[in-house]
ModelCIF file with pLDDT and N, C-alpha, C, O atoms, coordinates in Angstrom:
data_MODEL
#
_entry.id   MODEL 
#
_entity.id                         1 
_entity.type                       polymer 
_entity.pdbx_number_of_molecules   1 
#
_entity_poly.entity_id                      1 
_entity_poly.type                           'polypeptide(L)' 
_entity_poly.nstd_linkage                   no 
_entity_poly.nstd_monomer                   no 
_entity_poly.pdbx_seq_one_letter_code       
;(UNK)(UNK)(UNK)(UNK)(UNK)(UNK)(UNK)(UNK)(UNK)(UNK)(UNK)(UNK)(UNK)(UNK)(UNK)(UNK)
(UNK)(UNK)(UNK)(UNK)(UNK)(UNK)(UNK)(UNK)(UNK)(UNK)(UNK)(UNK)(UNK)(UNK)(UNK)(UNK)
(UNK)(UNK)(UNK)(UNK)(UNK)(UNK)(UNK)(UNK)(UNK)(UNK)(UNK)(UNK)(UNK)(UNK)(UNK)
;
_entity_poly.pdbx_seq_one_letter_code_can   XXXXXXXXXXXXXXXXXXXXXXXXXXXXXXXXXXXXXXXXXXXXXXX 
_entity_poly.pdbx_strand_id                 A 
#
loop_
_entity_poly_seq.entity_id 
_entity_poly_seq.num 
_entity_poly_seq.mon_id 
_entity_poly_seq.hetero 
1 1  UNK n 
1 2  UNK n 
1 3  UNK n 
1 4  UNK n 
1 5  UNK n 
1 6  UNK n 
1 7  UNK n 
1 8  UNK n 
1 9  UNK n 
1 10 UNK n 
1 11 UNK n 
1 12 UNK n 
1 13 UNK n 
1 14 UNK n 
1 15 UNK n 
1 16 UNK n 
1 17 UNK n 
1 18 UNK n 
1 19 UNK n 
1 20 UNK n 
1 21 UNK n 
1 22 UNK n 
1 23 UNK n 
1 24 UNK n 
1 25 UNK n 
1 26 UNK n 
1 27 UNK n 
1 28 UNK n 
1 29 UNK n 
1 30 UNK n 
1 31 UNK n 
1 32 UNK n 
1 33 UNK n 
1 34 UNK n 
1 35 UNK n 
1 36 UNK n 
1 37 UNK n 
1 38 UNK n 
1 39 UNK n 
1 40 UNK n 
1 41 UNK n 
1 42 UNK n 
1 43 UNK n 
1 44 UNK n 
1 45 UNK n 
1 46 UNK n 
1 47 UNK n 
#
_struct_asym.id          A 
_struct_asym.entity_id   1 
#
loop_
_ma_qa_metric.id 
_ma_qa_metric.mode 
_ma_qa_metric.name 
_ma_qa_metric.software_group_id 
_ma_qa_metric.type 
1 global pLDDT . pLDDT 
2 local  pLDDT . pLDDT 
#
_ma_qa_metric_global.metric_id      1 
_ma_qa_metric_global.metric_value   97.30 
_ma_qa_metric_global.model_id       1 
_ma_qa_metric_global.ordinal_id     1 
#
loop_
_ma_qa_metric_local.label_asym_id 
_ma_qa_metric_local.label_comp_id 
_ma_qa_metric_local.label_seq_id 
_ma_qa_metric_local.metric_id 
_ma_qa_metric_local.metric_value 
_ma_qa_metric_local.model_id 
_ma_qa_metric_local.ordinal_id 
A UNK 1  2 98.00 1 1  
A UNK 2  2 98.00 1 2  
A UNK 3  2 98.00 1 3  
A UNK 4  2 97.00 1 4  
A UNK 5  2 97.00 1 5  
A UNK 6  2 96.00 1 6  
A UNK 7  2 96.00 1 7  
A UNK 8  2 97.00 1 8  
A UNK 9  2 97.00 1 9  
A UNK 10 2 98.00 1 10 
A UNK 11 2 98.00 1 11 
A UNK 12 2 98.00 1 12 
A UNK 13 2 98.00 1 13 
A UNK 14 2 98.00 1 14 
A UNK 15 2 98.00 1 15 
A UNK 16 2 98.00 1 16 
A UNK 17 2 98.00 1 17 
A UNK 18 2 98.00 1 18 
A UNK 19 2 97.00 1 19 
A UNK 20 2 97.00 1 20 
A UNK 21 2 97.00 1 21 
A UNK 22 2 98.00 1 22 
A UNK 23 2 98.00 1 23 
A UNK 24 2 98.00 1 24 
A UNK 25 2 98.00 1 25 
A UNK 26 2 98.00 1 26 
A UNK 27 2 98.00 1 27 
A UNK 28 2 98.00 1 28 
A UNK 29 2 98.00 1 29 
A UNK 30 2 98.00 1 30 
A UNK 31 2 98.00 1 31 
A UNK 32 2 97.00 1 32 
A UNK 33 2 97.00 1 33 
A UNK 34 2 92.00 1 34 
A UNK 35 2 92.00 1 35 
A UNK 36 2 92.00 1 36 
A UNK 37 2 96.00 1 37 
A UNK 38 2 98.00 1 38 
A UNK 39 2 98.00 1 39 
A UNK 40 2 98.00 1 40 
A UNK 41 2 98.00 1 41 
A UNK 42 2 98.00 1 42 
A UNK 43 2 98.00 1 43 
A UNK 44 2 98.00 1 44 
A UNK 45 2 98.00 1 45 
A UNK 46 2 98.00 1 46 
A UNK 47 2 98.00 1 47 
#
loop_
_atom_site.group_PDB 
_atom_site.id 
_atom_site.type_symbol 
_atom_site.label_atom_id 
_atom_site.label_alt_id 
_atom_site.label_comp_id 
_atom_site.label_asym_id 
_atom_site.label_entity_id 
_atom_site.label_seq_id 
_atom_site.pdbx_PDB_ins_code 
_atom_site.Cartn_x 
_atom_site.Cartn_y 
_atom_site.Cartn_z 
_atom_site.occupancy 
_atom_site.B_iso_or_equiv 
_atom_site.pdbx_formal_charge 
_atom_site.auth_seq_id 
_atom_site.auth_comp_id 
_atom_site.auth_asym_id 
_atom_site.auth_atom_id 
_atom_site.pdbx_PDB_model_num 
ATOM 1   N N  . UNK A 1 1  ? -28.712 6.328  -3.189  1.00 98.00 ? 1  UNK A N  1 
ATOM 2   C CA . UNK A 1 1  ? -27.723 6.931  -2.295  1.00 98.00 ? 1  UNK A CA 1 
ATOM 3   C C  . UNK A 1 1  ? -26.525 6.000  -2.163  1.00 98.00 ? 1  UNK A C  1 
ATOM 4   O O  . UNK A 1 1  ? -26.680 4.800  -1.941  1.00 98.00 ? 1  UNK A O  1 
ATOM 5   N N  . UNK A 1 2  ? -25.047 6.700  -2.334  1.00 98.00 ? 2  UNK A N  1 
ATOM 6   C CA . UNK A 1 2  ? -23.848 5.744  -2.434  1.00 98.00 ? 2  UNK A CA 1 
ATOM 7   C C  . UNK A 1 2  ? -23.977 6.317  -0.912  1.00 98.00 ? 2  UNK A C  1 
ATOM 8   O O  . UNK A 1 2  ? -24.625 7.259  -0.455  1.00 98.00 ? 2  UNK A O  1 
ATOM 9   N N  . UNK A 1 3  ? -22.964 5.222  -0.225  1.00 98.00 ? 3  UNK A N  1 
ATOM 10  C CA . UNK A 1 3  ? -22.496 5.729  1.217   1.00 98.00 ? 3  UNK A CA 1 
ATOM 11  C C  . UNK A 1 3  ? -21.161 4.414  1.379   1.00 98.00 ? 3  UNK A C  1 
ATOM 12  O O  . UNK A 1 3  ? -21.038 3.368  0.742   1.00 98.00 ? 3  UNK A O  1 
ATOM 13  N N  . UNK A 1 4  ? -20.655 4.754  2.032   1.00 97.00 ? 4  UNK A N  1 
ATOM 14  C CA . UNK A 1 4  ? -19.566 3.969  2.405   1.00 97.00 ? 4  UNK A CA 1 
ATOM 15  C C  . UNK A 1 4  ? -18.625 3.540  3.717   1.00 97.00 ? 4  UNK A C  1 
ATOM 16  O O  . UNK A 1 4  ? -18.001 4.416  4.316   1.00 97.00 ? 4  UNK A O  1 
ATOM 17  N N  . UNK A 1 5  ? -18.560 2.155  4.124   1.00 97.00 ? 5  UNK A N  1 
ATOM 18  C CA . UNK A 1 5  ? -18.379 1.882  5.797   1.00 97.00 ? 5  UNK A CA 1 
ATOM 19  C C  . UNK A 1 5  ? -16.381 1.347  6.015   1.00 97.00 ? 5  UNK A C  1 
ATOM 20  O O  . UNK A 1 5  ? -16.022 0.170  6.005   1.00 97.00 ? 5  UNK A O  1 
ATOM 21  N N  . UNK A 1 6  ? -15.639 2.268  6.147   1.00 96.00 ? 6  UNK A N  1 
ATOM 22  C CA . UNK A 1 6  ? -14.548 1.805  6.017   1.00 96.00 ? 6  UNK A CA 1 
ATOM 23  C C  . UNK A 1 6  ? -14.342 0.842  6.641   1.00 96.00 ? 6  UNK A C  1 
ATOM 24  O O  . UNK A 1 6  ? -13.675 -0.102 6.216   1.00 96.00 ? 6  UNK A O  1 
ATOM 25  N N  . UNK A 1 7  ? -14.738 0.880  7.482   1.00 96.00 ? 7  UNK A N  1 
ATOM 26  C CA . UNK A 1 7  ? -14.351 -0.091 8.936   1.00 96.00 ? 7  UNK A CA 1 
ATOM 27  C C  . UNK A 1 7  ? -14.838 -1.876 8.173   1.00 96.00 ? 7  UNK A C  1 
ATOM 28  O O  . UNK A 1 7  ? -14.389 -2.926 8.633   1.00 96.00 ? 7  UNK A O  1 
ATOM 29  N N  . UNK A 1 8  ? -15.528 -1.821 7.326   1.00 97.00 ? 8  UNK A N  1 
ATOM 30  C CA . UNK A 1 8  ? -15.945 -2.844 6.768   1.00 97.00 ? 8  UNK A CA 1 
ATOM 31  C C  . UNK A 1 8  ? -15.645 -3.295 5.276   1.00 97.00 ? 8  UNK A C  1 
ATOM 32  O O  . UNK A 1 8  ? -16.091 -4.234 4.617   1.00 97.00 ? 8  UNK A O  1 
ATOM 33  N N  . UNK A 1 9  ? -14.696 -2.254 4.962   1.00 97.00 ? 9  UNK A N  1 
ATOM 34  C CA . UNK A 1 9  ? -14.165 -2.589 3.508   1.00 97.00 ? 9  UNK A CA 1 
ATOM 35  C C  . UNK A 1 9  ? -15.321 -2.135 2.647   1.00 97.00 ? 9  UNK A C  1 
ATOM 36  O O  . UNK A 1 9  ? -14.927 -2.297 1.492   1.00 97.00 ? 9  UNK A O  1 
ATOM 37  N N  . UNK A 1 10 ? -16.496 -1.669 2.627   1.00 98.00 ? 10 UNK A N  1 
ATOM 38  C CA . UNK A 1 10 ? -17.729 -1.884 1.757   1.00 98.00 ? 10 UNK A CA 1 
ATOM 39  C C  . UNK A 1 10 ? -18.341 -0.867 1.585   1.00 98.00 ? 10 UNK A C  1 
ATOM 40  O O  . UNK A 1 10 ? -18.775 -0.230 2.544   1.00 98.00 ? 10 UNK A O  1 
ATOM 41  N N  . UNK A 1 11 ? -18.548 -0.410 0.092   1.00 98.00 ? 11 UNK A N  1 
ATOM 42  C CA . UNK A 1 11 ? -19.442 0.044  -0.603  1.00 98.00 ? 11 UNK A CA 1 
ATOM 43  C C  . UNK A 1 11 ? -20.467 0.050  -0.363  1.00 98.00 ? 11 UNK A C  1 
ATOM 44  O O  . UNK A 1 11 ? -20.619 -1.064 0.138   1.00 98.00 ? 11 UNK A O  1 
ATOM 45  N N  . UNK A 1 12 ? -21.788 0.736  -0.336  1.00 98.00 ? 12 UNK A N  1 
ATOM 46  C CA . UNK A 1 12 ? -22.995 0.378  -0.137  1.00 98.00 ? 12 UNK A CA 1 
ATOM 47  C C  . UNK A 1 12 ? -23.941 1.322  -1.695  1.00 98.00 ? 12 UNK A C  1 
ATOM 48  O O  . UNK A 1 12 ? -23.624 2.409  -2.179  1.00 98.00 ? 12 UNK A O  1 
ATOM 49  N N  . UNK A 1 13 ? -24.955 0.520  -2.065  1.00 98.00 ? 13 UNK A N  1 
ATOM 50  C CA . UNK A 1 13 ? -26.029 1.680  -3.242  1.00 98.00 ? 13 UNK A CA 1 
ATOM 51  C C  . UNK A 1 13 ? -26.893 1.108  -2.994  1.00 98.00 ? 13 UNK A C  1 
ATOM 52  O O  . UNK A 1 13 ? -27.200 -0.042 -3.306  1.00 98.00 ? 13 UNK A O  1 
ATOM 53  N N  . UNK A 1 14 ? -27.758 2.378  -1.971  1.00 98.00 ? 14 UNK A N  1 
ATOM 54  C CA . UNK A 1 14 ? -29.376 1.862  -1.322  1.00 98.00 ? 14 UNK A CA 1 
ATOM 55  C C  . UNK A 1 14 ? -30.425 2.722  -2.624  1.00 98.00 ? 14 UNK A C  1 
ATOM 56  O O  . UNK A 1 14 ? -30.362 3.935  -2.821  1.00 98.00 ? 14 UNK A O  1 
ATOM 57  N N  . UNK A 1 15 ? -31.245 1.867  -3.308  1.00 98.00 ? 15 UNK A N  1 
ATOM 58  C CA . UNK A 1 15 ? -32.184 2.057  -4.059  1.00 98.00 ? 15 UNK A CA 1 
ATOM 59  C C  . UNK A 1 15 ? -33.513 2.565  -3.917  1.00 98.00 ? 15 UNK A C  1 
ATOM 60  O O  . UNK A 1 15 ? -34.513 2.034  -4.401  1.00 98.00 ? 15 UNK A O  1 
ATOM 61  N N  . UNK A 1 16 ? -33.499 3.169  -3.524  1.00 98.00 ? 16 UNK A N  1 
ATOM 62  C CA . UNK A 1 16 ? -35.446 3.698  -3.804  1.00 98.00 ? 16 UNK A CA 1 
ATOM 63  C C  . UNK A 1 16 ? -36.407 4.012  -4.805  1.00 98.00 ? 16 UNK A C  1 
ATOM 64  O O  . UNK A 1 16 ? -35.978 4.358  -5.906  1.00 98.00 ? 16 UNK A O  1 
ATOM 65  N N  . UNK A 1 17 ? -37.540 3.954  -4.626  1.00 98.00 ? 17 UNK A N  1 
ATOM 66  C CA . UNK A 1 17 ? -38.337 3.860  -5.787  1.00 98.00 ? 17 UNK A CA 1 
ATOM 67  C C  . UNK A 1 17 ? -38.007 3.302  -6.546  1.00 98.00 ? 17 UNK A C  1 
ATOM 68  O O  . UNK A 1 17 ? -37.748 3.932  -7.571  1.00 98.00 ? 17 UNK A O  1 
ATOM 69  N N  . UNK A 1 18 ? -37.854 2.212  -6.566  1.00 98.00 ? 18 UNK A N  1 
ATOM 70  C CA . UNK A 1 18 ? -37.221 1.162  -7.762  1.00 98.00 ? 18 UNK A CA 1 
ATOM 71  C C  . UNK A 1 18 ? -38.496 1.164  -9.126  1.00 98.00 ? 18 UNK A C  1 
ATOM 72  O O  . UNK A 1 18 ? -39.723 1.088  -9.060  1.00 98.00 ? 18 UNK A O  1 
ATOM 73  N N  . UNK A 1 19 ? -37.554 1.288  -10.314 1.00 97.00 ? 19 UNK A N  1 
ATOM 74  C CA . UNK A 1 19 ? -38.342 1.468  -11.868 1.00 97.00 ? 19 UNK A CA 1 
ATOM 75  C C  . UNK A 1 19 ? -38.118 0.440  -12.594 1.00 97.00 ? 19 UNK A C  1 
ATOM 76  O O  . UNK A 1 19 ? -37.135 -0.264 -12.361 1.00 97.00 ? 19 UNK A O  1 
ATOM 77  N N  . UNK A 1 20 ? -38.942 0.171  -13.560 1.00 97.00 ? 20 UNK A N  1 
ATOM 78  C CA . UNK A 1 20 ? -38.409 -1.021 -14.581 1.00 97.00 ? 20 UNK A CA 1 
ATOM 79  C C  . UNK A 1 20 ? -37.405 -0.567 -15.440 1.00 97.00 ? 20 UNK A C  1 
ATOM 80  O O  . UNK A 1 20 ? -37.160 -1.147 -16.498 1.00 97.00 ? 20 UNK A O  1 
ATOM 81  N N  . UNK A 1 21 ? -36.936 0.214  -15.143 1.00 97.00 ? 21 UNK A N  1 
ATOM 82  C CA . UNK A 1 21 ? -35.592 1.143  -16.564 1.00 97.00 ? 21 UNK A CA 1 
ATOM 83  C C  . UNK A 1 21 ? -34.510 0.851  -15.527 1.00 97.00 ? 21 UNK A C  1 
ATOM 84  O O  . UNK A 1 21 ? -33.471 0.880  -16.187 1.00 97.00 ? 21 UNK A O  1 
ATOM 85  N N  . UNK A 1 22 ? -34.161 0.557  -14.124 1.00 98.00 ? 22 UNK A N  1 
ATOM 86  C CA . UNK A 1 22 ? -33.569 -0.064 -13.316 1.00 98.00 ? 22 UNK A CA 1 
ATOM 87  C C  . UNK A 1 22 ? -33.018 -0.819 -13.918 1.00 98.00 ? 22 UNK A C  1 
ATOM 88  O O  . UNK A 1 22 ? -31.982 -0.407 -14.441 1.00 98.00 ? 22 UNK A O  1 
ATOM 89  N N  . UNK A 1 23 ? -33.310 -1.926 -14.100 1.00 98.00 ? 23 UNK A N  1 
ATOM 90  C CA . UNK A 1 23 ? -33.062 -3.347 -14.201 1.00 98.00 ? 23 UNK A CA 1 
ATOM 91  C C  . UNK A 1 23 ? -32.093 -3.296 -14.982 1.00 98.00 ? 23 UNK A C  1 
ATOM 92  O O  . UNK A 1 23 ? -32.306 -2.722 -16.050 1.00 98.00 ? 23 UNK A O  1 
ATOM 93  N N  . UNK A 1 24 ? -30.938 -3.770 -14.777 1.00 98.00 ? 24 UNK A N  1 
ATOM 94  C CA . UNK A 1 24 ? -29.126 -4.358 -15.117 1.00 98.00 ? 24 UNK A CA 1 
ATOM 95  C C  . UNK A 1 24 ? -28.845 -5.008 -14.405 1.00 98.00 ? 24 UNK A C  1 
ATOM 96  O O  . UNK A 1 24 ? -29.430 -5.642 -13.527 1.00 98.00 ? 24 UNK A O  1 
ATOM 97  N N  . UNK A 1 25 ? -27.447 -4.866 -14.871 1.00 98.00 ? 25 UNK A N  1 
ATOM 98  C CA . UNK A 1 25 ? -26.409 -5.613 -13.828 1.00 98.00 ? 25 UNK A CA 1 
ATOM 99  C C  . UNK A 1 25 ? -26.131 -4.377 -13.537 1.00 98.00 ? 25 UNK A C  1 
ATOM 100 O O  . UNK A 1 25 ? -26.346 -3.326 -14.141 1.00 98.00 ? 25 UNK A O  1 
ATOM 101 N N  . UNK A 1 26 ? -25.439 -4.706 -12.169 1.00 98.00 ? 26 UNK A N  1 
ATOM 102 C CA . UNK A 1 26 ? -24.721 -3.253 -11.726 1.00 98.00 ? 26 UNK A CA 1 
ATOM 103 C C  . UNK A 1 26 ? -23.796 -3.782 -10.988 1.00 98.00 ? 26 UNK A C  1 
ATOM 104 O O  . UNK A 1 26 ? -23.994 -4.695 -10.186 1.00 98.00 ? 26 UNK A O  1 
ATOM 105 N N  . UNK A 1 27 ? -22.418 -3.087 -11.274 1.00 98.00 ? 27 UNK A N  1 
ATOM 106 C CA . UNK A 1 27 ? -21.460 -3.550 -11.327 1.00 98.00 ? 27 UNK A CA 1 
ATOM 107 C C  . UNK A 1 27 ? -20.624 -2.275 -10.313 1.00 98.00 ? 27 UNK A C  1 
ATOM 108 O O  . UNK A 1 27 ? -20.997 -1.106 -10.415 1.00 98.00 ? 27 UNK A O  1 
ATOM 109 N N  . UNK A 1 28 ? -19.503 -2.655 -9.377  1.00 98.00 ? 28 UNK A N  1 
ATOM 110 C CA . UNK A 1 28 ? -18.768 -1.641 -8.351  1.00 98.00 ? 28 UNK A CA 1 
ATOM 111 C C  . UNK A 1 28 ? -17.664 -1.643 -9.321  1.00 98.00 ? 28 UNK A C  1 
ATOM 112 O O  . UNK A 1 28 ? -17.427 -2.321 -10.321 1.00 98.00 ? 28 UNK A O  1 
ATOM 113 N N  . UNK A 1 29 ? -17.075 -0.703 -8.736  1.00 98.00 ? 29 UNK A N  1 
ATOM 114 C CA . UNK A 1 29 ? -15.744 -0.290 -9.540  1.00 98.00 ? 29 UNK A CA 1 
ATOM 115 C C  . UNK A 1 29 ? -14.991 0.460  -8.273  1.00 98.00 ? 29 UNK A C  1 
ATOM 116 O O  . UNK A 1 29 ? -15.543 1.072  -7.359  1.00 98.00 ? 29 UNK A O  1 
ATOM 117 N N  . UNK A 1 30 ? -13.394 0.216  -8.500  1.00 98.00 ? 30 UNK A N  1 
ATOM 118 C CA . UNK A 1 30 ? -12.546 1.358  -7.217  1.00 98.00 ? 30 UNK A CA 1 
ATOM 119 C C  . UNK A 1 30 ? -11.314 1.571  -8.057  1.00 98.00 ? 30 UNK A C  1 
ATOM 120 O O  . UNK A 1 30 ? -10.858 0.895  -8.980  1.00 98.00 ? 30 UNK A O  1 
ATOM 121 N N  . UNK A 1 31 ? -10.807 2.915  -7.384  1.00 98.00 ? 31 UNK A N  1 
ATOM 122 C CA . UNK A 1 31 ? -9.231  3.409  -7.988  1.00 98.00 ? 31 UNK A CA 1 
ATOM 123 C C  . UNK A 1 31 ? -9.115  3.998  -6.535  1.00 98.00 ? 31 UNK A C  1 
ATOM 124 O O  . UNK A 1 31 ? -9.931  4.503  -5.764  1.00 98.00 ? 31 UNK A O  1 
ATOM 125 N N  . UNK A 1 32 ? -7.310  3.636  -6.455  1.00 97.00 ? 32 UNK A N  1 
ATOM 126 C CA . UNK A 1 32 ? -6.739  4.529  -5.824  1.00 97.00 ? 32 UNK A CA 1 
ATOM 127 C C  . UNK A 1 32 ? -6.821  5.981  -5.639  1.00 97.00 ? 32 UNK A C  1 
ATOM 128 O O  . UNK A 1 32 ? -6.608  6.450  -6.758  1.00 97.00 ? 32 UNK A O  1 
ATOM 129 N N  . UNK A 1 33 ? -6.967  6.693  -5.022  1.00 97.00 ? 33 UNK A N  1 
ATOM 130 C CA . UNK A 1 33 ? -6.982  8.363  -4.480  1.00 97.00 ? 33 UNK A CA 1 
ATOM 131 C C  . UNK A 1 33 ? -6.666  8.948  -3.602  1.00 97.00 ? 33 UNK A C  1 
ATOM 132 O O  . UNK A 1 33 ? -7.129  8.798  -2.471  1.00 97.00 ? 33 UNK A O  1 
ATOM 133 N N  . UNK A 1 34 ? -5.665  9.879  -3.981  1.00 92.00 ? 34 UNK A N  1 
ATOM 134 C CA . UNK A 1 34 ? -5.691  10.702 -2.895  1.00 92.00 ? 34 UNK A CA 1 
ATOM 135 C C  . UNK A 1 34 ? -6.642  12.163 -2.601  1.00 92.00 ? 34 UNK A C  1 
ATOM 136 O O  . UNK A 1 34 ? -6.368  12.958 -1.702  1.00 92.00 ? 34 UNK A O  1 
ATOM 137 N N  . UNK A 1 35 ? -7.331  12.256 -3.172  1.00 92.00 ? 35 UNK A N  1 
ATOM 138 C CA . UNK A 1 35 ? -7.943  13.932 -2.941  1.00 92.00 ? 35 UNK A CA 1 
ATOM 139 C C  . UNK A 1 35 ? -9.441  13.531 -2.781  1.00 92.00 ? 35 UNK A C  1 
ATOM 140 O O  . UNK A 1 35 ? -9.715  12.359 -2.523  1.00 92.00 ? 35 UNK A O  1 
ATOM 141 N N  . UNK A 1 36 ? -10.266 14.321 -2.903  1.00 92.00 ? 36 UNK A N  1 
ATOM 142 C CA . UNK A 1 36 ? -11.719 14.455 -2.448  1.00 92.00 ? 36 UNK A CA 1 
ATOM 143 C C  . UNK A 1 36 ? -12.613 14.172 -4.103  1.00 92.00 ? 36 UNK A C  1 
ATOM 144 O O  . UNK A 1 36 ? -13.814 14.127 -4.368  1.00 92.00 ? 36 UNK A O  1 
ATOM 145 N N  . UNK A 1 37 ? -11.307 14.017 -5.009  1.00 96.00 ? 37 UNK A N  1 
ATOM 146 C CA . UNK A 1 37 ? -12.860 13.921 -6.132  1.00 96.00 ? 37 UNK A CA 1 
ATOM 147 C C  . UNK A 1 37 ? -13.336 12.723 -6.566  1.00 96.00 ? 37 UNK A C  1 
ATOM 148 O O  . UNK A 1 37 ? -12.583 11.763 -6.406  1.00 96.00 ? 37 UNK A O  1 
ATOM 149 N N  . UNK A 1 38 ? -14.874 12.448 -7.305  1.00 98.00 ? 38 UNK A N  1 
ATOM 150 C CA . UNK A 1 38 ? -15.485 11.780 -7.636  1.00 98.00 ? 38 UNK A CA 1 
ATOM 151 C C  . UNK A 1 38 ? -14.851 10.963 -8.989  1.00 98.00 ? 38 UNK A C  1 
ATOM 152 O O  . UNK A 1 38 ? -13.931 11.491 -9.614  1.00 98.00 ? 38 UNK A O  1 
ATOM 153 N N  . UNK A 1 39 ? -15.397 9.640  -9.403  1.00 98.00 ? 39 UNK A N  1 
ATOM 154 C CA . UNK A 1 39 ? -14.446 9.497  -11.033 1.00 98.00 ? 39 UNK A CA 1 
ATOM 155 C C  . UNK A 1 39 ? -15.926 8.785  -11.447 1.00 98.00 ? 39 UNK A C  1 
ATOM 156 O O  . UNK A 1 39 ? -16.226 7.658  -11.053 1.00 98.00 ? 39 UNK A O  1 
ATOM 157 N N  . UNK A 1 40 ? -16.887 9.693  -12.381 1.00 98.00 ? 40 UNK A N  1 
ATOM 158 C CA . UNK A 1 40 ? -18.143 9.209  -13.065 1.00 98.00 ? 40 UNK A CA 1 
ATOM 159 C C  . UNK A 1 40 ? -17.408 8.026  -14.334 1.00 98.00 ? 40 UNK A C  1 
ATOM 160 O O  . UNK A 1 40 ? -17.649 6.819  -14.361 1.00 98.00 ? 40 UNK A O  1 
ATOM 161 N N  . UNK A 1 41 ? -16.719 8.589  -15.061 1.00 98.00 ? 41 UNK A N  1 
ATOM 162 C CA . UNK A 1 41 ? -16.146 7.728  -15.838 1.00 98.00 ? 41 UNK A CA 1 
ATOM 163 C C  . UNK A 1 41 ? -15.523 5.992  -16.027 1.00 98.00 ? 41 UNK A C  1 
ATOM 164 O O  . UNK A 1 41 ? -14.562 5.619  -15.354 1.00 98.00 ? 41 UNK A O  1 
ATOM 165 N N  . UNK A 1 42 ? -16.033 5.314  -16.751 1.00 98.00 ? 42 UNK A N  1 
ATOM 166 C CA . UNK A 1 42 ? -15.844 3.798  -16.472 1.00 98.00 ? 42 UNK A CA 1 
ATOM 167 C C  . UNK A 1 42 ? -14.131 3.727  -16.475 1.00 98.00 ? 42 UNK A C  1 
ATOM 168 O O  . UNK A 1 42 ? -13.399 2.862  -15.993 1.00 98.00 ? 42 UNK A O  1 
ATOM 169 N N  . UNK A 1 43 ? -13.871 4.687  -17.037 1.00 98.00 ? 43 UNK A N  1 
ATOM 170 C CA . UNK A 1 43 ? -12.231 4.289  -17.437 1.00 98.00 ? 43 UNK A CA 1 
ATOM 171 C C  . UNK A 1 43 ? -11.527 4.539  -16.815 1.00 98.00 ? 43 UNK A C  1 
ATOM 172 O O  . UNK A 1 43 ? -10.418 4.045  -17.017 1.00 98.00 ? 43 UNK A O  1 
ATOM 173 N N  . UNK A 1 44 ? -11.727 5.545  -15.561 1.00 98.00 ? 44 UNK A N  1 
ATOM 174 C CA . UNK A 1 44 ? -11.320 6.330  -14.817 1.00 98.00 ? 44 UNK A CA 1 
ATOM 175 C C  . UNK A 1 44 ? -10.763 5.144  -13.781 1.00 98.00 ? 44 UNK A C  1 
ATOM 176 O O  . UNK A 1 44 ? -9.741  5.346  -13.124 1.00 98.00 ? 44 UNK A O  1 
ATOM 177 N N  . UNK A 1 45 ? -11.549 3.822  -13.675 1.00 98.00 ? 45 UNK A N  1 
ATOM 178 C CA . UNK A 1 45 ? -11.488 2.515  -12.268 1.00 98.00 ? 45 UNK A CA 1 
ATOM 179 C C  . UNK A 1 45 ? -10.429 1.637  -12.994 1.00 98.00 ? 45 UNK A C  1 
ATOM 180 O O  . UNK A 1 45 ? -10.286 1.153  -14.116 1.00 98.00 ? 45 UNK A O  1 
ATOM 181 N N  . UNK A 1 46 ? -9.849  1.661  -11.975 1.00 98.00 ? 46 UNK A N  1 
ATOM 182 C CA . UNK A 1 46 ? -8.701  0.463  -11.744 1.00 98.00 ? 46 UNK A CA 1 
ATOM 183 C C  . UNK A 1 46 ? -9.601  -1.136 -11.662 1.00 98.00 ? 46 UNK A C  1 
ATOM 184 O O  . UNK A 1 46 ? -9.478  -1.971 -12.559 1.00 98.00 ? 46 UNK A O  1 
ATOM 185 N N  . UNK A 1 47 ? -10.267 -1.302 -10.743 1.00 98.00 ? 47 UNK A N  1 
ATOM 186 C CA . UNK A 1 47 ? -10.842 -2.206 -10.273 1.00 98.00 ? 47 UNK A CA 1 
ATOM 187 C C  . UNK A 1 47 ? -12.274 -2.903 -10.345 1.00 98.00 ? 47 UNK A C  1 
ATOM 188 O O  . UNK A 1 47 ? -12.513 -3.895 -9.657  1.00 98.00 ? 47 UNK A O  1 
#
């Protein structure tokens, strides 16, 4: 589950049921937006 705390600048990705196919690095990413949509795409982030 992504969720997110403005008031705190921060991202959050709470994990459950954690698997061994899990295991990476996992890495945040941000872009500027103005509208309501999602960006799945790596290329899509500024940041």
């Amino acid at each position: 589950a992504i969720s997110r705390d403005n008031a705190k600048n921060t991202v959050y990705l709470r994990m459950n049921s954690l698997k061994s196919e899990d295991t990476a690095v996992y890495y945040c990413a941000g872009r500027w937006s103005d509208t309501g949509a999602v960006f799945p795409l790596a290329t899509q982030y500024t940041y």
